[in-house]
Protein backbone atom coordinates (compact mmCIF):
# COMPACT_ATOMS: atom_id res chain seq x y z
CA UNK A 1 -4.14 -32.92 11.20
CA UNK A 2 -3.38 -31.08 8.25
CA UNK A 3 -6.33 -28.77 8.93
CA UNK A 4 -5.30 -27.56 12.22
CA UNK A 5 -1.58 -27.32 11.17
CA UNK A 6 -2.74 -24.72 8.93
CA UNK A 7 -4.86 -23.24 11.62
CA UNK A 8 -1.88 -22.96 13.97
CA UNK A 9 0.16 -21.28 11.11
CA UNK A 10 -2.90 -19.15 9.69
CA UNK A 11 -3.09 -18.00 13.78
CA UNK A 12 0.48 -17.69 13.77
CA UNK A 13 1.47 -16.10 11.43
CA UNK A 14 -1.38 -13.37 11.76
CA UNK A 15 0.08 -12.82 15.38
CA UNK A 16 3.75 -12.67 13.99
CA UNK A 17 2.58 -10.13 11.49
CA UNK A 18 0.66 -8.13 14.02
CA UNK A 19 3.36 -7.85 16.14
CA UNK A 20 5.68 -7.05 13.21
CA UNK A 21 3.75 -4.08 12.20
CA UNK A 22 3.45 -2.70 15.81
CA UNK A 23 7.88 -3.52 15.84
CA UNK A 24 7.88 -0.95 13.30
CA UNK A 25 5.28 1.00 14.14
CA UNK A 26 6.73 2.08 17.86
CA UNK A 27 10.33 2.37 16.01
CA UNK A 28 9.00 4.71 12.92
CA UNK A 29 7.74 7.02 16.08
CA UNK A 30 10.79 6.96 18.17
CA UNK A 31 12.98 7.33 14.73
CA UNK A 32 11.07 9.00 12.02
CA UNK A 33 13.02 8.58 8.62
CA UNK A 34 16.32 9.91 9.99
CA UNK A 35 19.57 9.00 9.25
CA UNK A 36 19.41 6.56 12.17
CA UNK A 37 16.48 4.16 11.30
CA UNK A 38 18.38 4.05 7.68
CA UNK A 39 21.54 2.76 9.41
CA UNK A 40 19.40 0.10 11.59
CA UNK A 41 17.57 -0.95 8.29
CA UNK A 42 20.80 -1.30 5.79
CA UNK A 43 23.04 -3.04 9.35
CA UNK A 44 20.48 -6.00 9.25
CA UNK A 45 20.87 -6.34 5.68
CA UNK A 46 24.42 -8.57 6.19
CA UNK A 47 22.88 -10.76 9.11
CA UNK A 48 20.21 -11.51 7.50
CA UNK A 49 21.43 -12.55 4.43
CA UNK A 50 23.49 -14.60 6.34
CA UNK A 51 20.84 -16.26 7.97
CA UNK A 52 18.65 -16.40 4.65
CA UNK A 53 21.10 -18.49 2.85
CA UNK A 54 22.38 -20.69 5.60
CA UNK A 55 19.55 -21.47 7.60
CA UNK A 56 16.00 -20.11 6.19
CA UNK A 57 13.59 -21.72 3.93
CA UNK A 58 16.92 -24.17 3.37
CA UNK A 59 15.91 -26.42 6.37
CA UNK A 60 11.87 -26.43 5.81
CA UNK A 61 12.35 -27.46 2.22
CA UNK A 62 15.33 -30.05 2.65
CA UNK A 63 15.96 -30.85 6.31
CA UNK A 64 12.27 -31.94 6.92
CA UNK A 65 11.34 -34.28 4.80
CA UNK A 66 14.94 -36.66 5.33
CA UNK A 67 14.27 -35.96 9.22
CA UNK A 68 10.77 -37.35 8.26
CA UNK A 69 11.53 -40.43 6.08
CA UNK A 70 13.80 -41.82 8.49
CA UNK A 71 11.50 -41.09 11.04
CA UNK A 72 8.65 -42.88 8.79
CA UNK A 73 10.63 -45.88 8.78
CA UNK A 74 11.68 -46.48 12.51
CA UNK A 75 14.71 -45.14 12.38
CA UNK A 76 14.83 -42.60 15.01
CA UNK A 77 18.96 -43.26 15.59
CA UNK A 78 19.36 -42.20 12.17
CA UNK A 79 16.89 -39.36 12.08
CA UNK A 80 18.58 -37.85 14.87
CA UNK A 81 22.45 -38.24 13.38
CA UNK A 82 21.40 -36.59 10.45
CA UNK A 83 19.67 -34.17 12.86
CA UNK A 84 22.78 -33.91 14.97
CA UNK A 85 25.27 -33.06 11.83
CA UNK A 86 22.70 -30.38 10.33
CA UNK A 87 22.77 -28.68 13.83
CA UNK A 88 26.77 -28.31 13.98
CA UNK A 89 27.60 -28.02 10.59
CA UNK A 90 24.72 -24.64 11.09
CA UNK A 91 26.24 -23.76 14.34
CA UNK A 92 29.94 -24.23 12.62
CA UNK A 93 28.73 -22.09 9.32
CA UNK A 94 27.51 -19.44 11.09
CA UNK A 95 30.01 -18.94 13.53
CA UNK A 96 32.87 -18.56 11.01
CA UNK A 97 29.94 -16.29 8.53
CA UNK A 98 29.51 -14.31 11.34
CA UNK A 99 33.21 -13.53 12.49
CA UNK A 100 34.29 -12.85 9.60
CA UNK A 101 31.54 -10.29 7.89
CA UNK A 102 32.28 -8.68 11.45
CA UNK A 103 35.19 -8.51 10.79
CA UNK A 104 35.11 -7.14 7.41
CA UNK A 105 32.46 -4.49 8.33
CA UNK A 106 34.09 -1.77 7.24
CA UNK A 107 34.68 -2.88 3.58
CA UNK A 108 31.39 -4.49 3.48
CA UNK A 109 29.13 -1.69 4.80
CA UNK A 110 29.84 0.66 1.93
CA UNK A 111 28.98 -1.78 -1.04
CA UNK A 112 25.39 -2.27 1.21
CA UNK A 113 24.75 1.38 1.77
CA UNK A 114 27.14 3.29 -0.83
CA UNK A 115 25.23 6.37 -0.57
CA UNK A 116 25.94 7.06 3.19
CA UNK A 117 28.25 9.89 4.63
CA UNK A 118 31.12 8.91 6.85
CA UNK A 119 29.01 9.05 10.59
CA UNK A 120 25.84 7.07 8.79
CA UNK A 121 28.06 4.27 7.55
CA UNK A 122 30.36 4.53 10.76
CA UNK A 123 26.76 3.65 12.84
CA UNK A 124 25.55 1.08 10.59
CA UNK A 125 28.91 -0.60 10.84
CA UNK A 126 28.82 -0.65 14.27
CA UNK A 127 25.41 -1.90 14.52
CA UNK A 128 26.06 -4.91 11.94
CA UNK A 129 28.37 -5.87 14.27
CA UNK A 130 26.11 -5.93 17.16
CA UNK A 131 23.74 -7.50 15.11
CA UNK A 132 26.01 -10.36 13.84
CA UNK A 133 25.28 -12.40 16.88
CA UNK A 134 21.24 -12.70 16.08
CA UNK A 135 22.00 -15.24 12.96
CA UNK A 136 23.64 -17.93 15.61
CA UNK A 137 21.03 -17.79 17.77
CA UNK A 138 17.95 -17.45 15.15
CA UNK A 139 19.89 -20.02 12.88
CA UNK A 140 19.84 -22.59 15.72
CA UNK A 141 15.97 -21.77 16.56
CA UNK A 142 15.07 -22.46 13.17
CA UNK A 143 16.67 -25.66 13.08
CA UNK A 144 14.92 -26.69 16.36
CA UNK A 145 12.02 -25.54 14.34
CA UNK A 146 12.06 -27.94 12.03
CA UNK A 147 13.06 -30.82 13.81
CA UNK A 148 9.55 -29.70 16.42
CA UNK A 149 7.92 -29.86 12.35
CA UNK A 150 9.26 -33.33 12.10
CA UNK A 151 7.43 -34.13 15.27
CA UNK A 152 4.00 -32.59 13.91
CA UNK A 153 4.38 -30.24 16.66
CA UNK A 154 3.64 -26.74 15.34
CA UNK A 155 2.73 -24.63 18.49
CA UNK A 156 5.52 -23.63 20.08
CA UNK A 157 7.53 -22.87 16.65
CA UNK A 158 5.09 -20.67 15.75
CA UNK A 159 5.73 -18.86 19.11
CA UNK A 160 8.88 -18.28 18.36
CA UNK A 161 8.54 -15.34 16.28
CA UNK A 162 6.38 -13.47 18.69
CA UNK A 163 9.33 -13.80 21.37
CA UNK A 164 11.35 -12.46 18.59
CA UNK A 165 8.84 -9.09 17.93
CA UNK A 166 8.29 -9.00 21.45
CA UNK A 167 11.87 -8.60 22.54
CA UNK A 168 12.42 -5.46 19.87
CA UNK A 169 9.58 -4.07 20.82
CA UNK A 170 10.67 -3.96 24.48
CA UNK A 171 14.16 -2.60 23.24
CA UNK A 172 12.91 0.49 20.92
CA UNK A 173 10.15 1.18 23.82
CA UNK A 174 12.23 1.01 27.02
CA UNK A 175 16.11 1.21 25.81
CA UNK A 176 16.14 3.33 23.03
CA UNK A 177 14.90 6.48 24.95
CA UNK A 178 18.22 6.14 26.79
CA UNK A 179 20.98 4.46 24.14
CA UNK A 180 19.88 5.76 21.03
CA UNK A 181 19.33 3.27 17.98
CA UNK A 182 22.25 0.66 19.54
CA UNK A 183 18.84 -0.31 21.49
CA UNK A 184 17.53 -2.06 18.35
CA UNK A 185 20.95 -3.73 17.54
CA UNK A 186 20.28 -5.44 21.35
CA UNK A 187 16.44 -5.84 21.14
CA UNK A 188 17.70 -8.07 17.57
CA UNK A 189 20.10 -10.24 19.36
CA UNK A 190 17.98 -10.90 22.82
CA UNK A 191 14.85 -11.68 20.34
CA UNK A 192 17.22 -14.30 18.53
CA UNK A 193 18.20 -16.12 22.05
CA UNK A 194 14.67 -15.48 22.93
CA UNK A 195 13.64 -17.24 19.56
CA UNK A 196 15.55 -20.25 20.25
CA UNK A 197 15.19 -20.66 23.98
CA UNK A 198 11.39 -20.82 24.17
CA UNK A 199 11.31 -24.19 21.74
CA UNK A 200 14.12 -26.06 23.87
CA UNK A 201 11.97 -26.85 26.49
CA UNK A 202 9.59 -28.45 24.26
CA UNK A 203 12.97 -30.17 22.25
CA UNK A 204 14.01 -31.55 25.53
CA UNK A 205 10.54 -33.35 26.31
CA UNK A 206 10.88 -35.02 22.60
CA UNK A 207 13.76 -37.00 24.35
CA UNK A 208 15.98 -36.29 21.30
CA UNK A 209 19.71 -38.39 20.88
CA UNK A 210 21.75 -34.89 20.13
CA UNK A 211 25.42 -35.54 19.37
CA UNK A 212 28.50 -34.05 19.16
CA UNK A 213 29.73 -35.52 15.18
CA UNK A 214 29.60 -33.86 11.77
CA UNK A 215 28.74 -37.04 9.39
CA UNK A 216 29.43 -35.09 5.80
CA UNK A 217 29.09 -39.33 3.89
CA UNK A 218 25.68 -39.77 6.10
CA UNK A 219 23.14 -40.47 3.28
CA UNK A 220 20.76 -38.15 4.98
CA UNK A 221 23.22 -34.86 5.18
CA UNK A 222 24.26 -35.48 1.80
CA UNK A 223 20.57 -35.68 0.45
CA UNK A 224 19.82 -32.26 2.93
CA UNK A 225 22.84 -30.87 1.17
CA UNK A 226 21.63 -31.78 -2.10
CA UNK A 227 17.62 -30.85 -1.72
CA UNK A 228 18.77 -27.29 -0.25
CA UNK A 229 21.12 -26.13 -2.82
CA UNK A 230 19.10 -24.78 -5.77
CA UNK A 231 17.34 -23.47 -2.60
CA UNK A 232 20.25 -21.19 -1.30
CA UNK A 233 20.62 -20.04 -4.83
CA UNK A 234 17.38 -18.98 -4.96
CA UNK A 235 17.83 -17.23 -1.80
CA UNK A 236 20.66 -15.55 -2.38
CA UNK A 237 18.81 -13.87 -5.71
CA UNK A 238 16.32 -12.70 -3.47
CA UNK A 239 18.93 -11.10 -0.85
CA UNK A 240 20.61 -9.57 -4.15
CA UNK A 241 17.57 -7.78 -4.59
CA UNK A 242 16.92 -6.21 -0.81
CA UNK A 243 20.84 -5.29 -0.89
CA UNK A 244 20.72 -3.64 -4.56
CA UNK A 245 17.72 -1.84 -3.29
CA UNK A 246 18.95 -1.11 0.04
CA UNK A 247 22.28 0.68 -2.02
CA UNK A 248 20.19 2.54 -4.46
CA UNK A 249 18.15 3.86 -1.76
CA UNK A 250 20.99 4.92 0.26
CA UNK A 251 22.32 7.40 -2.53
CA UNK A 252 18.68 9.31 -2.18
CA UNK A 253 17.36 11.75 -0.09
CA UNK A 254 17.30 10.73 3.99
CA UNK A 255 14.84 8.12 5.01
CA UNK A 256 14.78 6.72 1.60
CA UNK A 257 15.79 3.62 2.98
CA UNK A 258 13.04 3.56 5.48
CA UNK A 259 10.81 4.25 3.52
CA UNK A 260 11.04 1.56 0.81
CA UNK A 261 11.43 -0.78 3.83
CA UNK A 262 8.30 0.22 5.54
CA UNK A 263 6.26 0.05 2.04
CA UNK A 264 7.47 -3.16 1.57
CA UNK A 265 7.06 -4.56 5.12
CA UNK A 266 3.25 -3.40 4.88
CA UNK A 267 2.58 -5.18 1.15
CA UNK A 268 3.93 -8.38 2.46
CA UNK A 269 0.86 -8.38 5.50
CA UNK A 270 -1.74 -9.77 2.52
CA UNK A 271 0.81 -11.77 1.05
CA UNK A 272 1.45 -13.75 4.25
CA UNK A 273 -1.98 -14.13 5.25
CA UNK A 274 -3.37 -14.76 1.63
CA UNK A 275 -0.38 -16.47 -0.26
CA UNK A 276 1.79 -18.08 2.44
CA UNK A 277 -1.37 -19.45 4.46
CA UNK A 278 -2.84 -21.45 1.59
CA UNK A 279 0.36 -22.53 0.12
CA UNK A 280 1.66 -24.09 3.56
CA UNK A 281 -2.14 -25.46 3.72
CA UNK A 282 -1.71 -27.29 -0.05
CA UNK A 283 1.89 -28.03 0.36
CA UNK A 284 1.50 -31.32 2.15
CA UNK A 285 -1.54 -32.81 -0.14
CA UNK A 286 0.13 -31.34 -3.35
CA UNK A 287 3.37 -33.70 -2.64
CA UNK A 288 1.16 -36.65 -2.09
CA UNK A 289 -0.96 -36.02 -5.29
CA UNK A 290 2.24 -35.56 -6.75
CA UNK A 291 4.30 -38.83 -5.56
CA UNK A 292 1.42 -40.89 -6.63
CA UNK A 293 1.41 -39.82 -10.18
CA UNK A 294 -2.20 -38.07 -10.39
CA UNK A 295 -0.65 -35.40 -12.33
CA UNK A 296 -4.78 -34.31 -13.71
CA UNK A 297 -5.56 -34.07 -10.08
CA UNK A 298 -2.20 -31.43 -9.02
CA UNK A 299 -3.38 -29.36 -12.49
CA UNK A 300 -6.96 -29.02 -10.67
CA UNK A 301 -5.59 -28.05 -7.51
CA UNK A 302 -3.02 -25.70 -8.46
CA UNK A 303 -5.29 -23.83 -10.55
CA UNK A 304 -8.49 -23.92 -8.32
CA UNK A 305 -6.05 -21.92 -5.56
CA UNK A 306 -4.60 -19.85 -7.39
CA UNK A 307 -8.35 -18.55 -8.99
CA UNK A 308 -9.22 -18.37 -5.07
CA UNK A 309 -6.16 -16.65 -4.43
CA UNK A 310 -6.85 -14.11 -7.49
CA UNK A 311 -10.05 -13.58 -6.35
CA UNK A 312 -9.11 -12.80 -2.76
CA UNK A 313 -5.75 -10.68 -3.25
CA UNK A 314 -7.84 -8.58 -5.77
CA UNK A 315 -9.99 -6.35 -3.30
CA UNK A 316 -7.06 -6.29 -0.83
CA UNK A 317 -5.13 -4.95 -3.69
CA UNK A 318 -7.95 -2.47 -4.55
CA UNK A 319 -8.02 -1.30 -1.11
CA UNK A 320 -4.14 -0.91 -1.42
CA UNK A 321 -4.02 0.91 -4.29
CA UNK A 322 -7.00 3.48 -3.47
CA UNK A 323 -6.11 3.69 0.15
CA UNK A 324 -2.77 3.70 0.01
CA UNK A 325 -2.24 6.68 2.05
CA UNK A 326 -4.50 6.27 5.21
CA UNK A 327 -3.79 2.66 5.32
CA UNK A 328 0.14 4.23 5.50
CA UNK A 329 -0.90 6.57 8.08
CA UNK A 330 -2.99 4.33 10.01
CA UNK A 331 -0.21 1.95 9.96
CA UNK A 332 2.81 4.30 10.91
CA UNK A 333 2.19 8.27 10.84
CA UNK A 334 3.02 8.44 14.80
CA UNK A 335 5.28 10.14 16.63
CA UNK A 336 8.70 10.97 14.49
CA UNK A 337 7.04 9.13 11.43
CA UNK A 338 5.47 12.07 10.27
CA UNK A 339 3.42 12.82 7.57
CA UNK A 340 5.55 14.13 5.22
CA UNK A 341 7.65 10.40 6.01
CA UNK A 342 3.98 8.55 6.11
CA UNK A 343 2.98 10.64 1.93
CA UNK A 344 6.64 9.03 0.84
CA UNK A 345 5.66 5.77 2.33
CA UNK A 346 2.40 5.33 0.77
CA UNK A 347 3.88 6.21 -2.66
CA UNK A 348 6.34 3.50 -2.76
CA UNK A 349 3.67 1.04 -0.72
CA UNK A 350 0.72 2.21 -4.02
CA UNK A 351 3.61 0.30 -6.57
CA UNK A 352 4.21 -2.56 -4.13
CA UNK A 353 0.23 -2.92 -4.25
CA UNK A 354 0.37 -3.88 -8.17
CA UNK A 355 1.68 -7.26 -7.76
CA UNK A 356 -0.02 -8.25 -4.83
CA UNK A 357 -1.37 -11.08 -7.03
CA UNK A 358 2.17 -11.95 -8.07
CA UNK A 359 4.05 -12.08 -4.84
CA UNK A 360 0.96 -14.55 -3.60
CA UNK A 361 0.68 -16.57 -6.55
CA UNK A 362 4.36 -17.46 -6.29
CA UNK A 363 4.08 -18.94 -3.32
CA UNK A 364 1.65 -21.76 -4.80
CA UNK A 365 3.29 -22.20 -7.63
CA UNK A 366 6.79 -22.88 -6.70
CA UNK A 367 5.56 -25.11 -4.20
CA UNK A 368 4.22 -27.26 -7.14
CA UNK A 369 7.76 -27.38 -8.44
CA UNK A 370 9.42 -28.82 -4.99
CA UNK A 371 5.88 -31.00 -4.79
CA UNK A 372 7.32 -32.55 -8.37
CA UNK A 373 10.61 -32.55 -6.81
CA UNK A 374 11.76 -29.71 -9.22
CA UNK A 375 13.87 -27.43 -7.01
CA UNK A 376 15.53 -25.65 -10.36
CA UNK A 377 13.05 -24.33 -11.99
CA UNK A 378 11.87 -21.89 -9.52
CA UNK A 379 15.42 -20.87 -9.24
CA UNK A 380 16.13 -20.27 -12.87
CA UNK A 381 13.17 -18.05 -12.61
CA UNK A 382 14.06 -16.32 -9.48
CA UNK A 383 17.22 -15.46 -11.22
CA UNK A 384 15.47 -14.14 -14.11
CA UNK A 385 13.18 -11.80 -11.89
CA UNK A 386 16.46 -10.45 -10.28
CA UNK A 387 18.40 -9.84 -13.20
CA UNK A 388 14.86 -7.62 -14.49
CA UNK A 389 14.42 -6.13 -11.43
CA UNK A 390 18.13 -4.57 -11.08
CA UNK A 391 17.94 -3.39 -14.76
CA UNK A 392 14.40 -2.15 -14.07
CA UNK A 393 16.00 -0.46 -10.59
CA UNK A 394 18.59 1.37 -12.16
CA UNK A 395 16.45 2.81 -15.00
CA UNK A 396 13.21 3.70 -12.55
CA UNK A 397 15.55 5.05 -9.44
CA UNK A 398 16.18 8.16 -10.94
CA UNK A 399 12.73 9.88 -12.07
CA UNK A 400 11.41 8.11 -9.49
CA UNK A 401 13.03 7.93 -6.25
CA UNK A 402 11.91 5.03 -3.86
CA UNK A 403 8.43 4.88 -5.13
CA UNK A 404 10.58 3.59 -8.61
CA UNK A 405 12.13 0.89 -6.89
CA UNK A 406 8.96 -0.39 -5.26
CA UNK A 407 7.57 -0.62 -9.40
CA UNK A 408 10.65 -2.65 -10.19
CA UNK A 409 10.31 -5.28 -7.75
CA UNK A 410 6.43 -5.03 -9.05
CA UNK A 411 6.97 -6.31 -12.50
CA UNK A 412 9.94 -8.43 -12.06
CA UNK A 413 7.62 -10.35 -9.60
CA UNK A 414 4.83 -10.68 -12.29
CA UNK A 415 7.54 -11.96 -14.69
CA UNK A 416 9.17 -14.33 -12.58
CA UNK A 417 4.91 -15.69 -11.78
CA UNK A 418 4.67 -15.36 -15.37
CA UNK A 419 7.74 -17.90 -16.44
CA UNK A 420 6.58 -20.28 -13.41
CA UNK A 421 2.86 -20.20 -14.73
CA UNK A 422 4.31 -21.11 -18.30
CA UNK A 423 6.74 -23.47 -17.60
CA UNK A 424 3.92 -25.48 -15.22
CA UNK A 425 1.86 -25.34 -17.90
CA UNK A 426 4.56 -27.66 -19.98
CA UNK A 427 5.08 -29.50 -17.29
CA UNK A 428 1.52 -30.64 -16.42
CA UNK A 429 0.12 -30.66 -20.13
CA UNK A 430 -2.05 -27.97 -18.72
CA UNK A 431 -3.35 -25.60 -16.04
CA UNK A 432 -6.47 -24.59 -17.29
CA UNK A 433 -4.92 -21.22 -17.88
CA UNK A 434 -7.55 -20.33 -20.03
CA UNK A 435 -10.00 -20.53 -16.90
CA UNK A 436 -7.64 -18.47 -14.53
CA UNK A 437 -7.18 -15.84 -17.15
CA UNK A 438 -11.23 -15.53 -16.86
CA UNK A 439 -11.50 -15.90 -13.21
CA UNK A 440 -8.78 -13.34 -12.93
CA UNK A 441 -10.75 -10.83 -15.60
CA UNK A 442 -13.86 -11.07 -13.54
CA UNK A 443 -12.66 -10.81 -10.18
CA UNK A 444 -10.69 -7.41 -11.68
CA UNK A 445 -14.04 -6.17 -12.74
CA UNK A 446 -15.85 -6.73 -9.52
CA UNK A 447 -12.40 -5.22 -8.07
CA UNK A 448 -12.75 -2.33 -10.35
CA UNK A 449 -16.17 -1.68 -8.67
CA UNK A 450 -15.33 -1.61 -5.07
CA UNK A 451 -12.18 0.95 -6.38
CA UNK A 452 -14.46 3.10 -7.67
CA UNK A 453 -17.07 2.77 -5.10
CA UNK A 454 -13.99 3.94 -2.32
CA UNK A 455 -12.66 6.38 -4.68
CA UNK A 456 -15.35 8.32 -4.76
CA UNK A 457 -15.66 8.17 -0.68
CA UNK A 458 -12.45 9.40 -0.60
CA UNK A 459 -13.13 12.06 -2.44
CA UNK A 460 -16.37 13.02 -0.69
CA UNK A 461 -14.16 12.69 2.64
CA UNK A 462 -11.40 14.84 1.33
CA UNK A 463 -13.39 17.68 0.24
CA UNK A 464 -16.13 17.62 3.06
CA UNK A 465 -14.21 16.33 6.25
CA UNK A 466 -10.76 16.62 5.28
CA UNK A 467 -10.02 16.74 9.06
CA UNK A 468 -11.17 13.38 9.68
CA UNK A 469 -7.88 12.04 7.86
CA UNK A 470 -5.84 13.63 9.92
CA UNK A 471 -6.93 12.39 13.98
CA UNK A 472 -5.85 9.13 14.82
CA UNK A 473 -9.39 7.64 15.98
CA UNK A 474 -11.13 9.39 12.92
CA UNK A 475 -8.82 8.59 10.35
CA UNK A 476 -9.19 5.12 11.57
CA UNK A 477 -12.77 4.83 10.99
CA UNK A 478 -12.39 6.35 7.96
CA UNK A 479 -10.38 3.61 6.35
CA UNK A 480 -12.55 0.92 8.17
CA UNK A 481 -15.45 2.71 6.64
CA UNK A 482 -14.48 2.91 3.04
CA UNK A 483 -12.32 -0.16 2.68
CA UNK A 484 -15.67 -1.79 4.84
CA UNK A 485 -17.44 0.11 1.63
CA UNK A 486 -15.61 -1.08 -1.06
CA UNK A 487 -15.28 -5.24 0.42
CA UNK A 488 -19.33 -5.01 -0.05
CA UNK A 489 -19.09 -3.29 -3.50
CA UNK A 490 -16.84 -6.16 -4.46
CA UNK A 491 -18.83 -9.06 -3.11
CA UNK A 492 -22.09 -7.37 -4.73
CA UNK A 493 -20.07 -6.76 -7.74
CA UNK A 494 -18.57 -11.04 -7.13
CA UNK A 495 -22.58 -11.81 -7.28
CA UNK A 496 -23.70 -10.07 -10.28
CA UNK A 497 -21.09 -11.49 -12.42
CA UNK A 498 -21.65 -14.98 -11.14
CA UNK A 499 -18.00 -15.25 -9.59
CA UNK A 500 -17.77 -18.75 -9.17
CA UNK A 501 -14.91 -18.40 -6.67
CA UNK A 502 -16.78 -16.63 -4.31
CA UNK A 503 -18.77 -19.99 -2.76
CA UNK A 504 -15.77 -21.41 -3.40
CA UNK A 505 -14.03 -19.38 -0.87
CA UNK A 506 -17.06 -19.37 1.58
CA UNK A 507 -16.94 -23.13 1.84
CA UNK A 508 -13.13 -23.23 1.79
CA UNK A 509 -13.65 -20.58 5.12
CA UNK A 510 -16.28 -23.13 6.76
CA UNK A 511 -14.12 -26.12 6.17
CA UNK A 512 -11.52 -24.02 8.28
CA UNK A 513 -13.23 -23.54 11.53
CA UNK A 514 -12.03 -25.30 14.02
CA UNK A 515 -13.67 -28.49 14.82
CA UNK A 516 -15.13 -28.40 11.11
């Protein structure tokens, strides 16, 4: 079961991200980095923080498991009165969140986007308000989410998000040629009510006991309530950052908020695939190990994935950082995005690169904490990381433009992997840190290797064929060639310096196929 969970979530989430980078992909070319994507990109700053810190991450991490254990004991009635009072006190919280940051637009637009003149912020206030209705209708999908979770169904949740893409898509490629950017604001809302009405169908057949009550004394809402608080916290330091950024950006030159977002959207692809899929594969057999006390066997497992995790993210982060600019203008250069928009891209996107390893890591590690049932500690930490990264922000922003703001969030990230690391290690006695520090040193080597290998093909490319980085088809191939180049160098390199992660990862890969 827990094998083709993570196969459904691997496949999912690919798609999700697939679709994600074609989303901004087809609205970079109708756009460019004018005045009108930055408005879109700072107006979905307020809904989304509204949905981050009622709804997301909150439910998976505290709704799930009371659904679960009263579900493990019989007690379906129960399960489905806690389930009930989760659903309207969400429904309730972002109803009155929603009216009222619509209502305060105006005032709350310029602390997001300081940096605006007076028609920029009068669009993105008007498209915050459009977009105000997607965190009702995404906030109620999500909870229907979890409670399909609760079931072991993961399918049609994971469709969700592709409805989601799909409907933006269809806005920015249909309506926006006709509207103007107001087409996004719409594709954003239908997406949400797209989101949630593909999973009732699937809710209904469940044959769920929905009911109109709010039960605040119900044992299970108060132990939600309690499990997703240092949660929210956390949250909210990690909107802090995306808002701080997003108002920093918005006092440089035009499409400086675009650009950052597009960088960032693009380092995240590995991350998801690399650090989200193999947490949310250990997750469930960490908690286990961890309720029965085998403390010796959660130190072996946290460290054996996060050497397989090093050892993976480092090529991908090699490729990054040497390819940074045809992967950017393979990704986005069309239409209105550019070159000159795709060069600024790939600047911030080579800093993002850096702590690859970091943003990935975290996601194993902090899962360790909730698998001990220690939801603080990755807060504290996540605090920490903010607190460096707007210091860092404000003291990198201004010889460095966007491309300084993507380095911040860089090495706040390793510091904030860095406290979690060391305060696991207390924890657990010990996480072998000695062997991940080697691990990590070799895979770098081998890494180092397949840089220089596609560093000097670049080169070769650039002053031979520079013309075959500029066509579409050719520039293309030339990535698939060179980062194709560099993988080999790195496996050779993996071989030759006895890399004991890489069977490691081979047999973790065979144990994945389905029907394995």
């Amino acid at each position: 079961m827990v094998v083709t969970a993570s196969l459904i979530l691997v496949a999912g989430n690919l798609a999700s991200r697939v679709l994600g980078w074609a989303r901004l992909a087809i609205i970079g070319a109708q756009f460019g980095t004018s005045r009108e994507l930055d408005a879109y990109l700072a107006a979905f700053r307020i809904p989304d923080t509204i949905f981050q810190l009622v709804v997301a991450g909150t439910l998976f991490t505290a709704f799930i498991p009371v659904f679960v254990s009263y579900r493990a004991r019989d007690d379906e009635a129960e399960a489905w009165r806690v389930a009930s009072s989760v659903v309207n006190l969400v429904v309730l919280s972002l109803a009155v969140l929603s009216l009222l940051m619509a209502l305060f637009a105006p005032w709350l637009v310029p602390l997001v986007a300081p940096g605006f003149d007076a028609p920029t912020t009068e669009l993105t206030v008007r498209l915050t308000r459009l977009m105000l209705l997607s965190p009702f209708f995404i906030g109620l999908g999500a909870v229907v989410s979890a409670i399909l979770n609760g079931y072991d169904e993961f399918a049609v949740p994971t469709l969700a998000p592709l409805v989601y893409n799909l409907a933006i898509i269809a806005a920015a490629v249909f309506l926006a040629p006709i509207i103007g950017v107001e087409a996004l604001a719409i594709g954003v809302v239908v997406g949400a009510l797209g989101h949630l009405l593909v999973q009732l169908p699937k809710l209904l057949r469940l044959g769920g006991r929905y009911e109109l009550i709010v039960h605040l004394r119900h044992p299970g809402v108060v132990e939600v309530a309690r499990l997703m608080a240092p949660r929210t916290l956390g949250l909210a330091a990690t909107q802090a950052n995306f808002i701080i950024s997003t108002a920093l950006a918005s006092s440089l030159p035009i499409g400086s908020v675009t650009n950052f977002n597009y960088a960032f959207q693009l380092s995240q692809v590995p991350v998801a695939l690399v650090g989200v899929s193999v947490a949310v594969a250990l997750f469930p057999t960490l908690s286990h190990t961890a309720a029965v006390g085998q403390v010796g066997e959660v130190r072996r497992q946290v460290a054996g994935s996060l050497r397989i995790m090093f050892f993976v993210a480092a090529p991908l982060t090699a490729i990054m950082v040497v390819l940074h600019e045809p992967t950017t203008a393979v990704f986005y250069q069309y239409g209105a995005f550019g070159s000159q928009a795709a060069a600024d891209t790939a600047n911030a996107l080579l800093y993002f690169s850096l702590a690859l390893f970091a943003h990935s890591w975290v996601q194993v590690v902090a899962r360790a904490f909730y698998a001990l049932h220690d939801s603080r500690t990755p807060v504290i930490w996540a605090v920490v990381a903010v607190a460096a990264n707007i210091g860092l922000m404000l003291w990198l922003v201004g010889p460095m433009g966007v491309s300084g703001l993507a380095l911040a969030l860089s090495i706040s990230s390793v510091i904030e992997v860095g406290g979690l690391l060391w305060q696991l290690h207390r924890r657990l006695g010990s996480i072998d840190l000695g062997g991940i520090g080697r691990a990590a040193l070799l895979a770098t080597l081998a890494a180092t290797l397949a840089a220089l290998v596609m560093l000097a093909g670049l080169e070769l490319v650039t002053t031979a064929a520079p013309g075959l980085l500029t066509g579409g088809l050719t520039r293309i191939g030339v990535l698939l060639v060179l980062g194709g180049a560099g993988t080999l160098a790195y496996l050779g390199g993996s071989v030759l310096l006895r890399i004991e992660e890489l069977p490691r990862t081979w047999q973790l890969l065979r144990r994945l196929r389905p029907g394995s």
